[in-house]
Structures are given as structure tokens and as C-alpha cells.
PDB file of N, CA and C in Angstrom:
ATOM      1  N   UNK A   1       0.850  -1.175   0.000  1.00  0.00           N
ATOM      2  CA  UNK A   1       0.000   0.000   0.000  1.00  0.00           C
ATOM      3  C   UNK A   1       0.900   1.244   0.000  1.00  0.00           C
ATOM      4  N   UNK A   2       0.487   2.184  -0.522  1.00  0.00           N
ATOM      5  CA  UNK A   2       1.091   3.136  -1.309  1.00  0.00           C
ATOM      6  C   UNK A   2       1.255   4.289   0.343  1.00  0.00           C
ATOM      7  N   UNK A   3       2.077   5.362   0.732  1.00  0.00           N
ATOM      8  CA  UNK A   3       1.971   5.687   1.918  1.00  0.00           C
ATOM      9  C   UNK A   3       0.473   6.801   1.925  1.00  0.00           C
ATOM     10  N   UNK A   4       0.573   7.727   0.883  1.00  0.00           N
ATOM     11  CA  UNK A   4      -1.108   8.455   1.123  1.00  0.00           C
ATOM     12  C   UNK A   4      -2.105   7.722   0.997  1.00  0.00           C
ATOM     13  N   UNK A   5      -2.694   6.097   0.694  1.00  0.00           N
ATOM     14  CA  UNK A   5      -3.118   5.193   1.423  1.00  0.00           C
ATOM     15  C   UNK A   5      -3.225   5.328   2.553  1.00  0.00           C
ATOM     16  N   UNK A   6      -2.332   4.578   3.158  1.00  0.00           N
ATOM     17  CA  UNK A   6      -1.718   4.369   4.309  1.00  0.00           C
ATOM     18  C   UNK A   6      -2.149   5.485   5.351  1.00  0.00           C
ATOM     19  N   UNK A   7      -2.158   6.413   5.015  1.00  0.00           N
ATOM     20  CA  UNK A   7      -2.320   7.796   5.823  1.00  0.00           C
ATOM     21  C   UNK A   7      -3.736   8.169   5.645  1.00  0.00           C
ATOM     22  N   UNK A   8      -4.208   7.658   4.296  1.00  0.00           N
ATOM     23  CA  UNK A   8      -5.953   8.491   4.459  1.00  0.00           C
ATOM     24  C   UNK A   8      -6.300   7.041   5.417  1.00  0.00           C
ATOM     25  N   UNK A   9      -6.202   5.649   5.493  1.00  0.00           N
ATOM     26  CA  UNK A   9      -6.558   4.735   6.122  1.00  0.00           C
ATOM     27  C   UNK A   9      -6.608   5.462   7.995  1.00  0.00           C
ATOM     28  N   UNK A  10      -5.422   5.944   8.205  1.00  0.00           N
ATOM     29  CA  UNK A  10      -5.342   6.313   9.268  1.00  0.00           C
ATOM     30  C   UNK A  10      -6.329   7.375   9.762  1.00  0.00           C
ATOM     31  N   UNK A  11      -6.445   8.791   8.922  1.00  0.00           N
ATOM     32  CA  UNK A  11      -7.564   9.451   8.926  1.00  0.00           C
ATOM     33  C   UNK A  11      -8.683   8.991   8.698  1.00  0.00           C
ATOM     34  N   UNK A  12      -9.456   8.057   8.555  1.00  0.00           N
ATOM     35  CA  UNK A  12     -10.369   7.520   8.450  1.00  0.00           C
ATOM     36  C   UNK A  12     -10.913   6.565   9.341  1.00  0.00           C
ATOM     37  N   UNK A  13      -9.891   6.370   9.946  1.00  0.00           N
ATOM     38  CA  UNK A  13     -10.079   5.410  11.439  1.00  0.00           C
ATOM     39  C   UNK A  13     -10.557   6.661  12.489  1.00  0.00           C
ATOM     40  N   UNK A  14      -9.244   7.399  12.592  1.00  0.00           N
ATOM     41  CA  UNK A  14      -9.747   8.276  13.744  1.00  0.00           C
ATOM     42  C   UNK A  14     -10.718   8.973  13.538  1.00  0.00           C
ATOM     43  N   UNK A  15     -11.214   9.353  12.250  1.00  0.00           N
ATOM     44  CA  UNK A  15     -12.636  10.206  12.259  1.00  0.00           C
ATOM     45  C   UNK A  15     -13.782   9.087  11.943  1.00  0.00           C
ATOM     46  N   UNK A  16     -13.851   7.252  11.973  1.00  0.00           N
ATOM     47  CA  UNK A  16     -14.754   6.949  12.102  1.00  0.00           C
ATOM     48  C   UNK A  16     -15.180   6.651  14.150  1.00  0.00           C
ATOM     49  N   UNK A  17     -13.515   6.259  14.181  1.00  0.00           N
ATOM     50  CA  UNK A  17     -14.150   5.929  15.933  1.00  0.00           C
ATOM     51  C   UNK A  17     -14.249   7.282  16.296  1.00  0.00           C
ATOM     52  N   UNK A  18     -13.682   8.347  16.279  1.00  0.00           N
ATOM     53  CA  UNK A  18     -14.192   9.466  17.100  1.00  0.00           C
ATOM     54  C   UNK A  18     -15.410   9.980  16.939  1.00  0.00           C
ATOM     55  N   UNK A  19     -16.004   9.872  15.930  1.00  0.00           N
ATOM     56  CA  UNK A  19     -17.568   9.840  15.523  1.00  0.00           C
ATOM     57  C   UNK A  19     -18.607   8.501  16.440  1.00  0.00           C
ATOM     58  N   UNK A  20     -18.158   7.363  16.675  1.00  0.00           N
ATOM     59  CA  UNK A  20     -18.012   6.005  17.392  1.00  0.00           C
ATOM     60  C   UNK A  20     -18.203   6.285  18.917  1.00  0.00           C
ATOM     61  N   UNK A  21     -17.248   7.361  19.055  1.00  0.00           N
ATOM     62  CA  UNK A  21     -17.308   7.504  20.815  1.00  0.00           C
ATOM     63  C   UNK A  21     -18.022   8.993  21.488  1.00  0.00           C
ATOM     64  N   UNK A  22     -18.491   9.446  19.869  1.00  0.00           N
ATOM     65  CA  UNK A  22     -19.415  10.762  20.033  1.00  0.00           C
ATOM     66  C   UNK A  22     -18.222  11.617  21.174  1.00  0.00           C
ATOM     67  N   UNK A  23     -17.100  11.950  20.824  1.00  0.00           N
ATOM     68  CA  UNK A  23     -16.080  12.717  21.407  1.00  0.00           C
ATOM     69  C   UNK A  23     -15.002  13.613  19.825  1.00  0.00           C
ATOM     70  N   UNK A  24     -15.153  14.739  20.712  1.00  0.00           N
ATOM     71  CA  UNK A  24     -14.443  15.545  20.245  1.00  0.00           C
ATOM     72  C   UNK A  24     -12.946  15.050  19.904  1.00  0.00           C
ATOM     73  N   UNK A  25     -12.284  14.533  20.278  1.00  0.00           N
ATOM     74  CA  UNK A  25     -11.034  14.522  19.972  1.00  0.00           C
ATOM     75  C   UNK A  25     -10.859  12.617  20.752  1.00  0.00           C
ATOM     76  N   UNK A  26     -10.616  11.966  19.378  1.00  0.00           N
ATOM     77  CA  UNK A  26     -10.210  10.500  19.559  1.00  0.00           C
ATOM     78  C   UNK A  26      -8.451  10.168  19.374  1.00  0.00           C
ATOM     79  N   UNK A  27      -7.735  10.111  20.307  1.00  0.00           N
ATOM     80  CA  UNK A  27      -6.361   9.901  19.948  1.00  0.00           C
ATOM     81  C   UNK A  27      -5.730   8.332  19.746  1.00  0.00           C
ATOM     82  N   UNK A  28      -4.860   8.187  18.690  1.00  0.00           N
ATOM     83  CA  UNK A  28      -4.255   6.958  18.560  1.00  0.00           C
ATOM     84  C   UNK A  28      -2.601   7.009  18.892  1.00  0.00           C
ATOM     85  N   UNK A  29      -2.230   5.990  19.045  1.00  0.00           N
ATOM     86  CA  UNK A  29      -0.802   5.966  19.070  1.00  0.00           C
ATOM     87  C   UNK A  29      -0.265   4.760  18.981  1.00  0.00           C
ATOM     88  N   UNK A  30       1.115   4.485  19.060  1.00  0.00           N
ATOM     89  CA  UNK A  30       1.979   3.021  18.983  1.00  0.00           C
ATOM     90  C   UNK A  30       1.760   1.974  19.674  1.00  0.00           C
ATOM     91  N   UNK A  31       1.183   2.586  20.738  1.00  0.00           N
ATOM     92  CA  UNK A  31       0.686   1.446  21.930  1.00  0.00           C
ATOM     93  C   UNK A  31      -0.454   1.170  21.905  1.00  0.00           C
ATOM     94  N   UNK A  32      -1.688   1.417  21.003  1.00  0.00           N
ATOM     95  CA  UNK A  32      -2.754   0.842  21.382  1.00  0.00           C
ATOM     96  C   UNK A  32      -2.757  -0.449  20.541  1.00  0.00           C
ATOM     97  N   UNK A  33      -2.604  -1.179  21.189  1.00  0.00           N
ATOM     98  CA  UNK A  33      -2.633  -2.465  20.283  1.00  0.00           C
ATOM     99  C   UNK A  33      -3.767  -2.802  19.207  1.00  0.00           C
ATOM    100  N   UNK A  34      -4.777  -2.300  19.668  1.00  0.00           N
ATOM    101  CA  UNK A  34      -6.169  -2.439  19.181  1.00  0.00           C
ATOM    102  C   UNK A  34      -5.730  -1.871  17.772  1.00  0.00           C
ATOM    103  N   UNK A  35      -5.532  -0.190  17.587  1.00  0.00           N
ATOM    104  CA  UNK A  35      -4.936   0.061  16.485  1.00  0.00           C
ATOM    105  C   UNK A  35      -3.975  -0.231  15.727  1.00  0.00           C
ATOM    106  N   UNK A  36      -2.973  -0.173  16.268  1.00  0.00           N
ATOM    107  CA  UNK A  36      -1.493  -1.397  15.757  1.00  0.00           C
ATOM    108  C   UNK A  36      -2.117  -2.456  14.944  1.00  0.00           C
ATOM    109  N   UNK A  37      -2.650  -3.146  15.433  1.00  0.00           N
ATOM    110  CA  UNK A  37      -3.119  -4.106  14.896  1.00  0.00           C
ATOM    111  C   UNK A  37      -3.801  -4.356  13.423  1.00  0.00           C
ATOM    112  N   UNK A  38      -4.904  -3.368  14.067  1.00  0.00           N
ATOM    113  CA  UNK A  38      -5.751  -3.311  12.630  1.00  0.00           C
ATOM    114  C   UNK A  38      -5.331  -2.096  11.390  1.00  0.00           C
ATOM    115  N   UNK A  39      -4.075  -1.598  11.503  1.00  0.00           N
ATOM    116  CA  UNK A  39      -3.212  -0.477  10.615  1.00  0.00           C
ATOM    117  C   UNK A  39      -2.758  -1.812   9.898  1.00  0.00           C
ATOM    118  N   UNK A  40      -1.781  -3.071  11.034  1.00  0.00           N
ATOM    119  CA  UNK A  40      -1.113  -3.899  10.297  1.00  0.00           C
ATOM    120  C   UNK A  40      -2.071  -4.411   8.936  1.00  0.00           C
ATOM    121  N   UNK A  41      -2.809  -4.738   9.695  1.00  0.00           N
ATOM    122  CA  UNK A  41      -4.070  -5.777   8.720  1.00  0.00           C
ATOM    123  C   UNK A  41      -4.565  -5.136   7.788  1.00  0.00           C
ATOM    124  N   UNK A  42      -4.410  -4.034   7.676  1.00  0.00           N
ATOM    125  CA  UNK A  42      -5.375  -2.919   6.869  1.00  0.00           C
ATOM    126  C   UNK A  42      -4.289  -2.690   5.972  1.00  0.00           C
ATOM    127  N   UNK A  43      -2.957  -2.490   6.516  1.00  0.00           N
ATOM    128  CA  UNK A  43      -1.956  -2.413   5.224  1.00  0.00           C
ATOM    129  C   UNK A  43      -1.080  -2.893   4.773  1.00  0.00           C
ATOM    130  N   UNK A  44      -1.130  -4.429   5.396  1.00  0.00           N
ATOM    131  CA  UNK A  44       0.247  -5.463   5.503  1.00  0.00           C
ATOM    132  C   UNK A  44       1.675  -4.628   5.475  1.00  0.00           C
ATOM    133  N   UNK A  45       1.407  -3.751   6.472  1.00  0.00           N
ATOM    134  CA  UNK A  45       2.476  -3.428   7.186  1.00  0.00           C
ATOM    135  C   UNK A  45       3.636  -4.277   8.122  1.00  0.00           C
ATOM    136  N   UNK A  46       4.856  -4.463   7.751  1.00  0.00           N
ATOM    137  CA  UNK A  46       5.882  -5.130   8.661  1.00  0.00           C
ATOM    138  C   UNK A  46       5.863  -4.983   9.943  1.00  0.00           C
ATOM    139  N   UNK A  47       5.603  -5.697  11.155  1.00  0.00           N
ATOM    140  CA  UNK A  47       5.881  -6.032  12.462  1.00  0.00           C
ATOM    141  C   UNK A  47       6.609  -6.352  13.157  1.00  0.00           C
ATOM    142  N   UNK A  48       7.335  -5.961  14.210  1.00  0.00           N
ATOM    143  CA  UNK A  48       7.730  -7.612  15.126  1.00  0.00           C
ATOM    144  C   UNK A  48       6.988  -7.917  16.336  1.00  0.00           C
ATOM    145  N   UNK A  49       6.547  -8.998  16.363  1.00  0.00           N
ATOM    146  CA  UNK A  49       5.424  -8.960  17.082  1.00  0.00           C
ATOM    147  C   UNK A  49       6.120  -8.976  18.581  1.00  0.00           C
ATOM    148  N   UNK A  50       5.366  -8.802  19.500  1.00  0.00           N
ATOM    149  CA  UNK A  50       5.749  -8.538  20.939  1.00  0.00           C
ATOM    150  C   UNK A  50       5.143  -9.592  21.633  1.00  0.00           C
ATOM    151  N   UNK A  51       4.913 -10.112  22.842  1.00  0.00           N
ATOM    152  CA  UNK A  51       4.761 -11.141  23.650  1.00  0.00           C
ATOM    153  C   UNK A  51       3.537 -10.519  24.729  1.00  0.00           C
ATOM    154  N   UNK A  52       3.305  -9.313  24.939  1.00  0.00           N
ATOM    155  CA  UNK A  52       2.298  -8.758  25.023  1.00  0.00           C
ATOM    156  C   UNK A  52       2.045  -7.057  24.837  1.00  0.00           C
ATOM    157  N   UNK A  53       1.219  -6.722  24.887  1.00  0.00           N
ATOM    158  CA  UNK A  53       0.782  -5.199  23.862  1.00  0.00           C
ATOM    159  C   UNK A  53       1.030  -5.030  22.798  1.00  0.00           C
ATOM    160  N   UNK A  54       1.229  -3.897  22.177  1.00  0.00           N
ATOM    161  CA  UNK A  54       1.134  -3.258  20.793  1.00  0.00           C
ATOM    162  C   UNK A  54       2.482  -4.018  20.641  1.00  0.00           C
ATOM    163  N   UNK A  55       2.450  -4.568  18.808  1.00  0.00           N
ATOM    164  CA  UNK A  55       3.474  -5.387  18.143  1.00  0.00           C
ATOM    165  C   UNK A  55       3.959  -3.763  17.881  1.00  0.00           C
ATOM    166  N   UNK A  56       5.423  -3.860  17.232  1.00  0.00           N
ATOM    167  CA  UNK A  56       6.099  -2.887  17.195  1.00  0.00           C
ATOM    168  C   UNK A  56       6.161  -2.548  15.440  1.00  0.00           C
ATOM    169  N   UNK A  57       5.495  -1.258  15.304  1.00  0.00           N
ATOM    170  CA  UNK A  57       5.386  -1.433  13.251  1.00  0.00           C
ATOM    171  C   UNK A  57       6.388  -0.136  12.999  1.00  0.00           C
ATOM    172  N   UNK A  58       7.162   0.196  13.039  1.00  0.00           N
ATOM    173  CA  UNK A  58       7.840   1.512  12.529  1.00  0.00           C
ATOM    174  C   UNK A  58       7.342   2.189  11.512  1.00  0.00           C
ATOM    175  N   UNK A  59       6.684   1.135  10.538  1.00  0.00           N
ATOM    176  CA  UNK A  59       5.669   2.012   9.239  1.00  0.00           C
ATOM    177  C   UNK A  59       4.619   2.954   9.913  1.00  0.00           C
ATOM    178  N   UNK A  60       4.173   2.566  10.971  1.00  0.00           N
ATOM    179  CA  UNK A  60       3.078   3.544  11.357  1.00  0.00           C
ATOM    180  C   UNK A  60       3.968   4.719  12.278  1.00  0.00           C
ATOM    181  N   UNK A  61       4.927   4.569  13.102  1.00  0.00           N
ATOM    182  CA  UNK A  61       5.443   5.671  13.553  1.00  0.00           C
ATOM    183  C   UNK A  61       5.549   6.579  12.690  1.00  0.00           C
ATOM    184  N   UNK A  62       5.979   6.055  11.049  1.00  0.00           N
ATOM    185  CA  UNK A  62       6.446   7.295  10.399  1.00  0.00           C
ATOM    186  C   UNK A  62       5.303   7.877   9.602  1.00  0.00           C
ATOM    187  N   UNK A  63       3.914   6.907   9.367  1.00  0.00           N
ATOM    188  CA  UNK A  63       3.060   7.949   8.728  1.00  0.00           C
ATOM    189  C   UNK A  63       2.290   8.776   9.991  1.00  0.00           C
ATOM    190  N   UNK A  64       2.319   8.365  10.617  1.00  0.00           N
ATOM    191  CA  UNK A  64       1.857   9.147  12.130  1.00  0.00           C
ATOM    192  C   UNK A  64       2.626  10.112  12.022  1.00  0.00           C
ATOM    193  N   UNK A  65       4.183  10.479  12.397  1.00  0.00           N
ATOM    194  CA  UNK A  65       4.908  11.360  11.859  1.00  0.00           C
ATOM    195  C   UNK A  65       4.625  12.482  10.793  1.00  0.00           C
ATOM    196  N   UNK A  66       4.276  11.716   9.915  1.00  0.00           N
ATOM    197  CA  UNK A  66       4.109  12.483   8.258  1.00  0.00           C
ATOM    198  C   UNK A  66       2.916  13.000   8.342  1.00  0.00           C
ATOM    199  N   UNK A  67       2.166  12.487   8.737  1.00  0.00           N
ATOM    200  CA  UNK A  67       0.625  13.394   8.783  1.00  0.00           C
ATOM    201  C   UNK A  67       0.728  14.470   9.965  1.00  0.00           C
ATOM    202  N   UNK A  68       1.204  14.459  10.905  1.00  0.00           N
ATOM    203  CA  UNK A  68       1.698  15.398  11.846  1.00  0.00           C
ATOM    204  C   UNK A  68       2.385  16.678  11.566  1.00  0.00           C
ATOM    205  N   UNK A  69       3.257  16.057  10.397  1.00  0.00           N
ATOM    206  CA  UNK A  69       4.091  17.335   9.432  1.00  0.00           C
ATOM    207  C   UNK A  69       3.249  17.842   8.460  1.00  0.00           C
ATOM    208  N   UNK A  70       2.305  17.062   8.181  1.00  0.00           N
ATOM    209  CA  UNK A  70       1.980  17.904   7.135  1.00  0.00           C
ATOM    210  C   UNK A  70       0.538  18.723   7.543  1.00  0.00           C
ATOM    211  N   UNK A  71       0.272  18.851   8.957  1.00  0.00           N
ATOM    212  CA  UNK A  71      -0.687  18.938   9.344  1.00  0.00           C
ATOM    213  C   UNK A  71      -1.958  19.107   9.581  1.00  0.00           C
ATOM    214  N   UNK A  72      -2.082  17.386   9.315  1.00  0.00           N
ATOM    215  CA  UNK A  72      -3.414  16.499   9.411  1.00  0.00           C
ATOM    216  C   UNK A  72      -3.821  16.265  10.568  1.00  0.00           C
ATOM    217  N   UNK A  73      -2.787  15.766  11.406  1.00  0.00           N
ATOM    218  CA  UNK A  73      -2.855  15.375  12.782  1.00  0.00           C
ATOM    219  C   UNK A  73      -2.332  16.248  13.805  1.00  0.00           C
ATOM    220  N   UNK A  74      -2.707  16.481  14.555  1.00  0.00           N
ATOM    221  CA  UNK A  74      -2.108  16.977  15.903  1.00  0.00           C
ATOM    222  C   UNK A  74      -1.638  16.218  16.829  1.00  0.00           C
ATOM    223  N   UNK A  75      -0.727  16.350  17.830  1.00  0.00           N
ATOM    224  CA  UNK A  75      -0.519  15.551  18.926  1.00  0.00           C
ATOM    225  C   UNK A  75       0.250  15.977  20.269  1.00  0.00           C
ATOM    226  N   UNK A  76       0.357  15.290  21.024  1.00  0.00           N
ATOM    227  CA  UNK A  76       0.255  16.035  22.674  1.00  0.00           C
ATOM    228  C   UNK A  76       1.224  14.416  23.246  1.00  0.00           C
ATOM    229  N   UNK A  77       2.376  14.876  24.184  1.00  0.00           N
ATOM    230  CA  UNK A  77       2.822  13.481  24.939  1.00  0.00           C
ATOM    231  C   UNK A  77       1.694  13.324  26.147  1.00  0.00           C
ATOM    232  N   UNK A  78       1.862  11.763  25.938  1.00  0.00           N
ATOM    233  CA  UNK A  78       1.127  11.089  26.848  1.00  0.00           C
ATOM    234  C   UNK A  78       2.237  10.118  27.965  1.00  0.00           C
ATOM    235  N   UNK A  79       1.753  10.330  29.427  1.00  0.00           N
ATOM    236  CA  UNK A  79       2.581   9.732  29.829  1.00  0.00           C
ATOM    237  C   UNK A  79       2.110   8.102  30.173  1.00  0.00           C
ATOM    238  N   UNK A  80       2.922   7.367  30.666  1.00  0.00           N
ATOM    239  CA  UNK A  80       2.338   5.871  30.807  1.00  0.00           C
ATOM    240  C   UNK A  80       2.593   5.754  32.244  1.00  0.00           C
ATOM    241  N   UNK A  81       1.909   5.594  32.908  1.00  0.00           N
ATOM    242  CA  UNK A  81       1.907   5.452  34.386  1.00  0.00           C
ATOM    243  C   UNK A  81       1.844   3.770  34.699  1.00  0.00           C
ATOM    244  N   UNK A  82       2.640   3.284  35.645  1.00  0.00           N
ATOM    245  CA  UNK A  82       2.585   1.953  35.850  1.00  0.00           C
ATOM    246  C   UNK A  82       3.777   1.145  35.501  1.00  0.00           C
ATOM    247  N   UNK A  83       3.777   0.596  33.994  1.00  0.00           N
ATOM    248  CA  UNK A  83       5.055  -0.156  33.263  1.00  0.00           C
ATOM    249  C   UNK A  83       5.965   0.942  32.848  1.00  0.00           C
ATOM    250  N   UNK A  84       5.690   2.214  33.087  1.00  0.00           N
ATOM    251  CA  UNK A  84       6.688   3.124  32.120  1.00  0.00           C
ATOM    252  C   UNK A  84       8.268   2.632  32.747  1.00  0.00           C
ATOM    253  N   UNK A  85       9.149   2.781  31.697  1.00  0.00           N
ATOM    254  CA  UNK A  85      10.523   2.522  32.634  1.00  0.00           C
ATOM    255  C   UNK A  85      10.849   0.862  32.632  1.00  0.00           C
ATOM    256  N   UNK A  86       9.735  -0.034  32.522  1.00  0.00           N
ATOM    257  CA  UNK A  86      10.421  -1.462  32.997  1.00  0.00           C
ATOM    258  C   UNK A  86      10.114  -2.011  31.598  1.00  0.00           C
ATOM    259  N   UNK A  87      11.033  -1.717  30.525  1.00  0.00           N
ATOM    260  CA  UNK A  87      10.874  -2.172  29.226  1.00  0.00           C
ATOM    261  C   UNK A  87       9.754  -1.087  28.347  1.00  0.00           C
ATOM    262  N   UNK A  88       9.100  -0.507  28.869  1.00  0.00           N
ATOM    263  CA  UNK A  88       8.100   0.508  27.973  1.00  0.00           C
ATOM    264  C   UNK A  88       8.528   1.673  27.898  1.00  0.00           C
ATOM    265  N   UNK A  89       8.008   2.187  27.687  1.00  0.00           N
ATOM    266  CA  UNK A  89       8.639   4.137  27.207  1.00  0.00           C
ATOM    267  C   UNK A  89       7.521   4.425  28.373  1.00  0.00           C
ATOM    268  N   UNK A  90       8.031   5.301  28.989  1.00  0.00           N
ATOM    269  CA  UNK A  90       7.893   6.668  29.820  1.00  0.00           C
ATOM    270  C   UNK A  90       6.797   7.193  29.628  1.00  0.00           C
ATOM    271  N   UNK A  91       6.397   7.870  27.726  1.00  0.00           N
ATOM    272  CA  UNK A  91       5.836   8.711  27.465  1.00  0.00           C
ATOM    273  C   UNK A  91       5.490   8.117  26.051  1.00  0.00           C
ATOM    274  N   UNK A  92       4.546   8.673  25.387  1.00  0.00           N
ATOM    275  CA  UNK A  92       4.281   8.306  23.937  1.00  0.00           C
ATOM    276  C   UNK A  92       3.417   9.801  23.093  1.00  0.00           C
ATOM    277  N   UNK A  93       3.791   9.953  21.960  1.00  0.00           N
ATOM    278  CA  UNK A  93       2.993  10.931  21.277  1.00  0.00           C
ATOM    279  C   UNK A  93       1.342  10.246  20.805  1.00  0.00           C
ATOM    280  N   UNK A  94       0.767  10.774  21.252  1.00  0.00           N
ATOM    281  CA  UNK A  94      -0.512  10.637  20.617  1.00  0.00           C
ATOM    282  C   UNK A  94      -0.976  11.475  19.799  1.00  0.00           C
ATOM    283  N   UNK A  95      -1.891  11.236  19.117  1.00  0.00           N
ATOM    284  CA  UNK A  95      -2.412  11.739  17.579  1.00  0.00           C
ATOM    285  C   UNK A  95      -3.767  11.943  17.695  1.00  0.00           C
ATOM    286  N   UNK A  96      -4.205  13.198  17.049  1.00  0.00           N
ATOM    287  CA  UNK A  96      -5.572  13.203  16.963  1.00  0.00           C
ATOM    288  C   UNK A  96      -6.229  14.078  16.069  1.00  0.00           C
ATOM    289  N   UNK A  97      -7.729  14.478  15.490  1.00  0.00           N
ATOM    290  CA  UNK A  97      -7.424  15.378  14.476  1.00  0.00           C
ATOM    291  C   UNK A  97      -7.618  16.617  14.969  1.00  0.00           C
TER     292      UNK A  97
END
């Protein structure tokens, strides 16, 4: 899949679930596995899968990235309270429109 694919797929997720959760602002990111997941499936995107949570896709970091630059998306750090530090990141960018 071609990457502006790839990227309207992504815009199209977050403006169908944020429409879904009747909320103003629906954010995604690397860690929701739920999304991870179905980006992979949606664009046979490369993985390595993980042993538990979000499999790790670098293709989506960077159209997440790219739509951010070109600004489609907005985003704000999120921190991770709990596992942050013991193998997880600290913090994560989330995305939203």
C-alpha cells in the first residue's frame, strides 16, 4: 500500500471511531494495540510482534509522523503510568485530528 493510502486509512479510522465515541477529539498511538493491529491488517504493514501489547510497526510511527508534518494530525505526549521505565517508554505521542 502506497503511503497516502496508508495515511488516508489512518484518517479515516480516527474520524470513524471518534464519531463512534461521540467525542471531540479520539487519539491513537503506537501502543494501542487495538490500532497497531488493525493499521497492520489494513496495510500489511511489517511487524515484530511482541509477547504482550502493541506489536512494534515503525511504518506507522512514520506515517503518524508524516501526517503530523503535514498537518493532518495533531498531537500532545502522553505519559504511561505503571510499566513506564520497565521495558516501555515513559511517554508516547498521541495523535488526533
Amino acid at each position: 500500500m502506497k503511503p497516502a493510502e496508508r495515511q488516508q486509512w489512518i484518517l479515516d479510522y480516527v474520524r470513524r471511531h471518534q464519531a463512534a465515541a461521540g467525542s471531540t477529539r479520539y487519539t491513537v498511538d503506537v501502543l494501542n494495540a487495538y490500532f497497531v493491529a488493525d493499521y497492520i491488517d489494513a496495510t500489511g504493514a511489517k511487524c515484530d510482534v511482541m509477547p504482550y501489547g502493541a506489536d512494534k510497526c515503525p511504518q506507522l510511527g512514520r506515517d503518524l509522523s508524516a501526517l503530523h508534518a503535514d498537518m493532518k494530525l495533531r498531537r500532545h505526549s502522553t505519559g504511561i503510568q505503571g510499566m513506564g521505565g520497565m521495558g516501555f517508554p515513559r511517554w508516547a505521542w498521541s495523535y488526533y485530528l
